[in-house]
C-alpha atoms as a PDB file:
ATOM      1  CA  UNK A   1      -0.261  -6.809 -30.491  1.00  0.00           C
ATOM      2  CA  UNK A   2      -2.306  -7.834 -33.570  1.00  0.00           C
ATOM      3  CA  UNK A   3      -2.491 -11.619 -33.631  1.00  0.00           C
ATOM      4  CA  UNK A   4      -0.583 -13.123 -36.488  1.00  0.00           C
ATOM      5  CA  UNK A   5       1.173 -10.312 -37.385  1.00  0.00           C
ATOM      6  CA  UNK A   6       4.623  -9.660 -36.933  1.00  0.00           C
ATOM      7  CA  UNK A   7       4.928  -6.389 -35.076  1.00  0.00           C
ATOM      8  CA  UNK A   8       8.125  -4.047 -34.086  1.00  0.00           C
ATOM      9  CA  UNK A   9       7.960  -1.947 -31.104  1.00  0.00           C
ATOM     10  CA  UNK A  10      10.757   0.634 -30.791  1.00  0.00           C
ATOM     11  CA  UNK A  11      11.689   3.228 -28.053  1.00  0.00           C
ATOM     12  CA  UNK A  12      15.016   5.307 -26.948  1.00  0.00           C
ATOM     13  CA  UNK A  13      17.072   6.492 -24.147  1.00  0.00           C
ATOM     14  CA  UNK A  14      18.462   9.235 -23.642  1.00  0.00           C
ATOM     15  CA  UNK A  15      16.451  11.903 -24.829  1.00  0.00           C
ATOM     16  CA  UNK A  16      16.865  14.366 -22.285  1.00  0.00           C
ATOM     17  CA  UNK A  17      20.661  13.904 -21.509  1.00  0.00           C
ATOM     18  CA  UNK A  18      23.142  16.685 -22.218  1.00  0.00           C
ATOM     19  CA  UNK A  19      25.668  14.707 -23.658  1.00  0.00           C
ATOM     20  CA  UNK A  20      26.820  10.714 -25.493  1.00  0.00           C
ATOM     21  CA  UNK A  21      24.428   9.459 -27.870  1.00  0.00           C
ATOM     22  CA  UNK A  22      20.303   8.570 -28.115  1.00  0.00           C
ATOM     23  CA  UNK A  23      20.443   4.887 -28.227  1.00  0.00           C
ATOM     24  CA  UNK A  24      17.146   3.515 -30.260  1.00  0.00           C
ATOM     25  CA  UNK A  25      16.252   0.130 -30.491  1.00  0.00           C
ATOM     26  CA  UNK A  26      13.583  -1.791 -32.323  1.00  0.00           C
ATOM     27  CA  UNK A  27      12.461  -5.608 -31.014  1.00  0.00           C
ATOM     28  CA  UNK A  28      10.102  -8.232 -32.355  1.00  0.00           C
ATOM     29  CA  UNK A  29       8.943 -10.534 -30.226  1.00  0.00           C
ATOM     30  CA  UNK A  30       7.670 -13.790 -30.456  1.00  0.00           C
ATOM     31  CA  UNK A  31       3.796 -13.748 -30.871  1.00  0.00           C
ATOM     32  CA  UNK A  32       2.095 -14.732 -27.430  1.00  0.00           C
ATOM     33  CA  UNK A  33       5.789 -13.376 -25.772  1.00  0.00           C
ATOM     34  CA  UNK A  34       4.998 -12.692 -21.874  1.00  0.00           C
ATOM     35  CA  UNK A  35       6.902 -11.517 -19.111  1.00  0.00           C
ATOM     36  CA  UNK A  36       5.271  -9.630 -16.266  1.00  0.00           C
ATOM     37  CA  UNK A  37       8.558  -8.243 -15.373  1.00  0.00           C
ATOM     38  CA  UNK A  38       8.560  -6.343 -18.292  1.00  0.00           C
ATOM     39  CA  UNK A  39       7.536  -2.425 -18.039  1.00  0.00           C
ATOM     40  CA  UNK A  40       9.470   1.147 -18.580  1.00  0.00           C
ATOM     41  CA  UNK A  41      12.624   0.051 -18.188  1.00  0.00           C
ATOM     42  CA  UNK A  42      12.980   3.904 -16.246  1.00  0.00           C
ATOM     43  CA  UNK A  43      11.058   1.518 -13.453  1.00  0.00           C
ATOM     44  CA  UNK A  44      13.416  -1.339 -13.098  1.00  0.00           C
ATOM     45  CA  UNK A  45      16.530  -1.313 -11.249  1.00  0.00           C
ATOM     46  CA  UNK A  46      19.643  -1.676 -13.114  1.00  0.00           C
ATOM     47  CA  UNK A  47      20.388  -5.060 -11.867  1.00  0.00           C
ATOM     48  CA  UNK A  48      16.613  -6.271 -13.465  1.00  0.00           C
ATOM     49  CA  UNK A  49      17.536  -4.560 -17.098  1.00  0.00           C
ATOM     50  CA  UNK A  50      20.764  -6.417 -17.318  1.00  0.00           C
ATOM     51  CA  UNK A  51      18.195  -9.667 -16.366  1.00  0.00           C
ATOM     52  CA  UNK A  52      15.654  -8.619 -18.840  1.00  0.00           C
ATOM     53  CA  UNK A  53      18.221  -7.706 -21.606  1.00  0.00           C
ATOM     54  CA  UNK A  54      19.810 -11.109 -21.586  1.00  0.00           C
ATOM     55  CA  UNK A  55      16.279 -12.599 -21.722  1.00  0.00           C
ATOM     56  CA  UNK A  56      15.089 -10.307 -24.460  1.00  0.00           C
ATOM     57  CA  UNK A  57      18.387 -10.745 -26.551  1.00  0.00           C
ATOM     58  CA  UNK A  58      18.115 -14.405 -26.370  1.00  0.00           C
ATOM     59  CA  UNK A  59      14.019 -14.470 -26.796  1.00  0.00           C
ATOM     60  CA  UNK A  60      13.108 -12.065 -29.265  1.00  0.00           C
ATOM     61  CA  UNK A  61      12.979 -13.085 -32.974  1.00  0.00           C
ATOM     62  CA  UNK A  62      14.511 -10.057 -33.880  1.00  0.00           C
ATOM     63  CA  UNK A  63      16.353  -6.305 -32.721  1.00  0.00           C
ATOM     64  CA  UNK A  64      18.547  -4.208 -33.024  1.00  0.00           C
ATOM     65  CA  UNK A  65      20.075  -0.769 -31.275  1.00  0.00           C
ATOM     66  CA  UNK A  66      21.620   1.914 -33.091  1.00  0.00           C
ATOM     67  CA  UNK A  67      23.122   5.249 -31.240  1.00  0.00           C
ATOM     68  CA  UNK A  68      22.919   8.349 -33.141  1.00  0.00           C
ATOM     69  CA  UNK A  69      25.617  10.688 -31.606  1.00  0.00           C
ATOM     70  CA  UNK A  70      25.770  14.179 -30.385  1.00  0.00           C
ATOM     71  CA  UNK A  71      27.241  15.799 -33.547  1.00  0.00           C
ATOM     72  CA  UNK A  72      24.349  14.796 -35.674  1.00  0.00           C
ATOM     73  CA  UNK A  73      21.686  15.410 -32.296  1.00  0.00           C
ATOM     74  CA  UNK A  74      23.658  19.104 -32.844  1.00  0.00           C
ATOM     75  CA  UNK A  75      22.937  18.990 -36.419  1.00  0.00           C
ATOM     76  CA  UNK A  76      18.956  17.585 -36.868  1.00  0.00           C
ATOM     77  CA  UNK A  77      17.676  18.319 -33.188  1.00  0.00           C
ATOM     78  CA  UNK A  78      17.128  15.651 -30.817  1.00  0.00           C
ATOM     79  CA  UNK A  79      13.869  14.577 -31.936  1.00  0.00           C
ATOM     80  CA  UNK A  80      14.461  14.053 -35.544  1.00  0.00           C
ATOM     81  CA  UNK A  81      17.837  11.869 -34.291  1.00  0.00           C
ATOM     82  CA  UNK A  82      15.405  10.016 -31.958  1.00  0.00           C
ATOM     83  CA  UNK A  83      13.000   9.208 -35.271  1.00  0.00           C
ATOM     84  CA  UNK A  84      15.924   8.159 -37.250  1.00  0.00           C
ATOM     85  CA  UNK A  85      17.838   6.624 -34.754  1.00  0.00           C
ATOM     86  CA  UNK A  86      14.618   4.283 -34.228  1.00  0.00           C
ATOM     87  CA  UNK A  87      13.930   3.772 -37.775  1.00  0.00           C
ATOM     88  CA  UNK A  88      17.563   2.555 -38.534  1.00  0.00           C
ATOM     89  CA  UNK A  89      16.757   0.409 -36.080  1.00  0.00           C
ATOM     90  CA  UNK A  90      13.689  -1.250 -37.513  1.00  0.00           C
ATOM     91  CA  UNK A  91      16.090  -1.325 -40.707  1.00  0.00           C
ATOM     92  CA  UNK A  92      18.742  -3.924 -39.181  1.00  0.00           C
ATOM     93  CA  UNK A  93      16.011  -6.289 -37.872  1.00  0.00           C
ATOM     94  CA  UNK A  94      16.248  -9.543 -39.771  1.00  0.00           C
ATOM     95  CA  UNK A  95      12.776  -9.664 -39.692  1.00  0.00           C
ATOM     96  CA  UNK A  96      10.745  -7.254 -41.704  1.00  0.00           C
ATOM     97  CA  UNK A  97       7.859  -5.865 -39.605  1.00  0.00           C
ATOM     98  CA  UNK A  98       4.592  -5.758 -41.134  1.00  0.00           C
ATOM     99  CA  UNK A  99       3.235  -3.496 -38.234  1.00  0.00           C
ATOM    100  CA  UNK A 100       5.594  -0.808 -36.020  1.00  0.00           C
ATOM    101  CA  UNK A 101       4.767   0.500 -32.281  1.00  0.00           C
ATOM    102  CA  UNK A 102       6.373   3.426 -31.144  1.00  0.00           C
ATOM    103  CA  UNK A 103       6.732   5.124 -27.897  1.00  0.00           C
ATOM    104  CA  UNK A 104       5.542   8.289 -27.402  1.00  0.00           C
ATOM    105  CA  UNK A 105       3.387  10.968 -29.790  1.00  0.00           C
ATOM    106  CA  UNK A 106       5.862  11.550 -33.019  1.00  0.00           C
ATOM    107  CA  UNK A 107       7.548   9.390 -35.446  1.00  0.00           C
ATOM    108  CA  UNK A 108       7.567   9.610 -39.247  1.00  0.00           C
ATOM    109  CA  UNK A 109       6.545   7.491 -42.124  1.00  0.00           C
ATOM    110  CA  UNK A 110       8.505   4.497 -42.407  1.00  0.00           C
ATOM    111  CA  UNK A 111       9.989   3.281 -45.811  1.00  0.00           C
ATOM    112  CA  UNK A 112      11.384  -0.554 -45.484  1.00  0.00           C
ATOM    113  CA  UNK A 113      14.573  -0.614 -47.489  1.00  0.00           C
ATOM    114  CA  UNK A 114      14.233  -4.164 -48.378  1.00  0.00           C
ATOM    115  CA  UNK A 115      10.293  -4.529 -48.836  1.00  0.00           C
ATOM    116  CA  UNK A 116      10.207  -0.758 -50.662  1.00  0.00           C
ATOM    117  CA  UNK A 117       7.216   0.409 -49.429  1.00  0.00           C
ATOM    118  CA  UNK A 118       5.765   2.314 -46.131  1.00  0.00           C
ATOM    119  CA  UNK A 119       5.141  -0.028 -42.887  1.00  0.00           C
ATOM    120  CA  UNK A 120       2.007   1.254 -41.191  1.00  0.00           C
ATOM    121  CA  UNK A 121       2.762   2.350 -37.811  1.00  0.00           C
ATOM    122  CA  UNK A 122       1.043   3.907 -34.094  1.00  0.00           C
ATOM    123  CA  UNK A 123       2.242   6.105 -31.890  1.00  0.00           C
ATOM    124  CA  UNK A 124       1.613   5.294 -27.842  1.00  0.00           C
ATOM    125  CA  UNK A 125       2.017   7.930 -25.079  1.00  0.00           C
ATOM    126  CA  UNK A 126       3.548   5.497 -22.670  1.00  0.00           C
ATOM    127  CA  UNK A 127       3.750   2.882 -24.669  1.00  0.00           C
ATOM    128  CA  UNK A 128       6.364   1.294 -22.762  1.00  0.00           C
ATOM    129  CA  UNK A 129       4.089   0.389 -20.069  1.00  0.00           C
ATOM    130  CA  UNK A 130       1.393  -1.065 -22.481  1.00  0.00           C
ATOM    131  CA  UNK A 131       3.385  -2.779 -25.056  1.00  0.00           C
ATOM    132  CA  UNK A 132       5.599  -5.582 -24.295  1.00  0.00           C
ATOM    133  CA  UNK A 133       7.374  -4.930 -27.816  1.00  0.00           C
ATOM    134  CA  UNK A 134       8.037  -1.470 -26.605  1.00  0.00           C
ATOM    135  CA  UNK A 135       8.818  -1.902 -23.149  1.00  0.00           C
ATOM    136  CA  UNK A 136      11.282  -4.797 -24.479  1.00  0.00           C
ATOM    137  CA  UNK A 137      13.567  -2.255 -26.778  1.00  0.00           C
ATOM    138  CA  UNK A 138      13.270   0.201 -24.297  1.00  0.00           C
ATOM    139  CA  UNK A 139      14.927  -1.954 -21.869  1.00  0.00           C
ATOM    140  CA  UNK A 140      17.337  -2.795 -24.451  1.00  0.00           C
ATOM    141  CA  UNK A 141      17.879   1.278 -25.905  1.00  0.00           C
ATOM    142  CA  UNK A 142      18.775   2.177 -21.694  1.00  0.00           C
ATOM    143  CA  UNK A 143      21.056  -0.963 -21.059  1.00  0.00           C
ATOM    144  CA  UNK A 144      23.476  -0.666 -24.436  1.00  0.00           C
ATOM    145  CA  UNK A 145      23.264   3.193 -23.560  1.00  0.00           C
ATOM    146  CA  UNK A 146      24.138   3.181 -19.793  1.00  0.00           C
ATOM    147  CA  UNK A 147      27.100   0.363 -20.836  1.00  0.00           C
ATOM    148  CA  UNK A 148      28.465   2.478 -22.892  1.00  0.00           C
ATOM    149  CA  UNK A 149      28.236   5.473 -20.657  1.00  0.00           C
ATOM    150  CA  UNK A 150      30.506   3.831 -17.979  1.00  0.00           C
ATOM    151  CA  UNK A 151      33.082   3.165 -20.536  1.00  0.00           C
ATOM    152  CA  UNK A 152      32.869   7.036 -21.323  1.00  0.00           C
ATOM    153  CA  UNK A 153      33.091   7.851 -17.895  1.00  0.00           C
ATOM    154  CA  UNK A 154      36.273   6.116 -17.156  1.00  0.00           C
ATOM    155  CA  UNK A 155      37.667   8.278 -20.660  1.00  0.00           C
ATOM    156  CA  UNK A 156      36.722  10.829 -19.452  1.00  0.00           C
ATOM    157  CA  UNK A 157      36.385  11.256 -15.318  1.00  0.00           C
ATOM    158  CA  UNK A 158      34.833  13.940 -13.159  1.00  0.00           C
ATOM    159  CA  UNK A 159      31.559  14.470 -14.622  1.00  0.00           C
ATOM    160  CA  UNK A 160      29.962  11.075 -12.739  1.00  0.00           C
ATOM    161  CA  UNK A 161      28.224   9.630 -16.052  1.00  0.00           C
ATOM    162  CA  UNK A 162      28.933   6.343 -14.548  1.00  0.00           C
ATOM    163  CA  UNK A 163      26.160   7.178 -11.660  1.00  0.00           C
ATOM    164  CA  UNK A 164      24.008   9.807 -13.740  1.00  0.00           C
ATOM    165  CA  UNK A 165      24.527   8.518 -17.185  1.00  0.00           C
ATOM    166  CA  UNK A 166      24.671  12.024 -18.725  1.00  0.00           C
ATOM    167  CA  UNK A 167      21.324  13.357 -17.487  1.00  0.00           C
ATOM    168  CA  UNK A 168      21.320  16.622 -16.013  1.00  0.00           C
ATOM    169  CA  UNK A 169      22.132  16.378 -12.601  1.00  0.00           C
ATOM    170  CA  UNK A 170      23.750  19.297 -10.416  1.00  0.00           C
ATOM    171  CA  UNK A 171      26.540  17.042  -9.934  1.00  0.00           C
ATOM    172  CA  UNK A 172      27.086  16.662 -13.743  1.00  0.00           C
ATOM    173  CA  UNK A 173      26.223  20.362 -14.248  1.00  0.00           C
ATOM    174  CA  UNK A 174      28.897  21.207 -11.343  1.00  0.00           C
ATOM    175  CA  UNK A 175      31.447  19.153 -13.624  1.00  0.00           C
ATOM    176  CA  UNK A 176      31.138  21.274 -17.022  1.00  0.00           C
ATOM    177  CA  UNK A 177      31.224  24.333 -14.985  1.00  0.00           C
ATOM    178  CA  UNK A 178      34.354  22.860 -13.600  1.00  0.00           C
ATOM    179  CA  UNK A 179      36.314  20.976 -16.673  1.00  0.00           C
ATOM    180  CA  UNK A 180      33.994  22.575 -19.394  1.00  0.00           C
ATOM    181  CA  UNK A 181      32.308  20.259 -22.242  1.00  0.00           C
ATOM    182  CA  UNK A 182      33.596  17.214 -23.710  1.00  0.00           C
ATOM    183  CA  UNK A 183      33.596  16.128 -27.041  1.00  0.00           C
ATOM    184  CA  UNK A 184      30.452  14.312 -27.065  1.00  0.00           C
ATOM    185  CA  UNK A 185      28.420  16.695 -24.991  1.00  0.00           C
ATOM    186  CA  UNK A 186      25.405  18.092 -27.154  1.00  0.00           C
ATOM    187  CA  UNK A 187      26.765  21.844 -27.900  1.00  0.00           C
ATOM    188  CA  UNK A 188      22.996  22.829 -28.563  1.00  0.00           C
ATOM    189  CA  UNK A 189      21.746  22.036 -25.445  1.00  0.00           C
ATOM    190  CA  UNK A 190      21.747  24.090 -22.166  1.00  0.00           C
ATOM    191  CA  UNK A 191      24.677  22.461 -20.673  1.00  0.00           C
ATOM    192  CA  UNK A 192      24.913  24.961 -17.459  1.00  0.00           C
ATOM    193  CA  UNK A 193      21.941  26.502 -15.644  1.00  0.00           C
END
């Protein structure tokens, strides 16, 4: 973090599933913020991400999550819906950033809507175990996504999203083979083996 300067770090979850939206979020937190619990939320157990999430929600002067959904992952490819997804994100803050960190290698110029003008920004390769501001919204991108995953699985039962949150396990694979796609699984991707 640079001192004094009010910084966003952003991540998403999941990327890699085969169906239900990428959740994004963007989080500013307050300067001198420390929590040694925080890291990839991929290493917590669900149980500490629901701790963290309440802590971060209540904490953090700012965030925001936004889920970009599988017709328009279909439509742009998943990692131009991750890029947006994050930077309408970093749009709904009530706090403009003057600095933005993102997880991972690829993101795009950001234009701030309200200040009209670019918001410099870095790229980290495992950022969420460097950054608090990153680990922080990817704690919050994997909570709101895995929430709303269990209410999809209960719409629509059999393919276990509920336990494997839409990633692509044989037991979800088994499931489309079975019932076929839903309406939110990701047409473009390889659904079946």
């Amino acid at each position: 973090m640079i001192s004094g300067v009010v910084e966003a770090g952003c991540d998403e979850a999941g990327r890699g599933c085969l169906c239900g939206p990428v959740s994004c979020a963007a989080v500013i937190l307050p300067e001198g913020f420390q929590c040694e619990e925080l890291n990839d939320s991929k290493q917590l157990t669900a149980h500490k991400r629901e701790e963290l999430r309440r802590l971060i929600e209540r904490e953090a002067v700012a965030w925001a999550v936004v889920m970009v959904e599988p017709d328009e992952i279909d439509r742009i490819n998943i990692l131009n819906a991750s890029i947006e997804g994050m930077q309408r994100a970093l749009s709904k803050l009530s706090v403009r950033p003057a600095h933005i960190l993102v997880d991972g290698n690829k993101f795009k110029p950001y234009l701030d809507p309200v200040l009209g003008m670019q918001t410099p920004h870095h790229t980290v390769v495992k950022g969420d175990a460097t950054f608090m501001s990153i680990a922080a919204a990817s704690v919050l991108a994997k909570t709101h996504r895995d929430e709303l995953m269990a209410s999809y699985a209960e719409q629509y039962p059999g393919y276990g999203w509920e336990r494997n949150m839409g990633y692509p396990t044989k037991e979800h694979r088994a499931a489309i083979a079975k019932l076929g796609p839903t309406p939110i699984h990701r047409m473009t991707f390889r659904l079946l083996p």
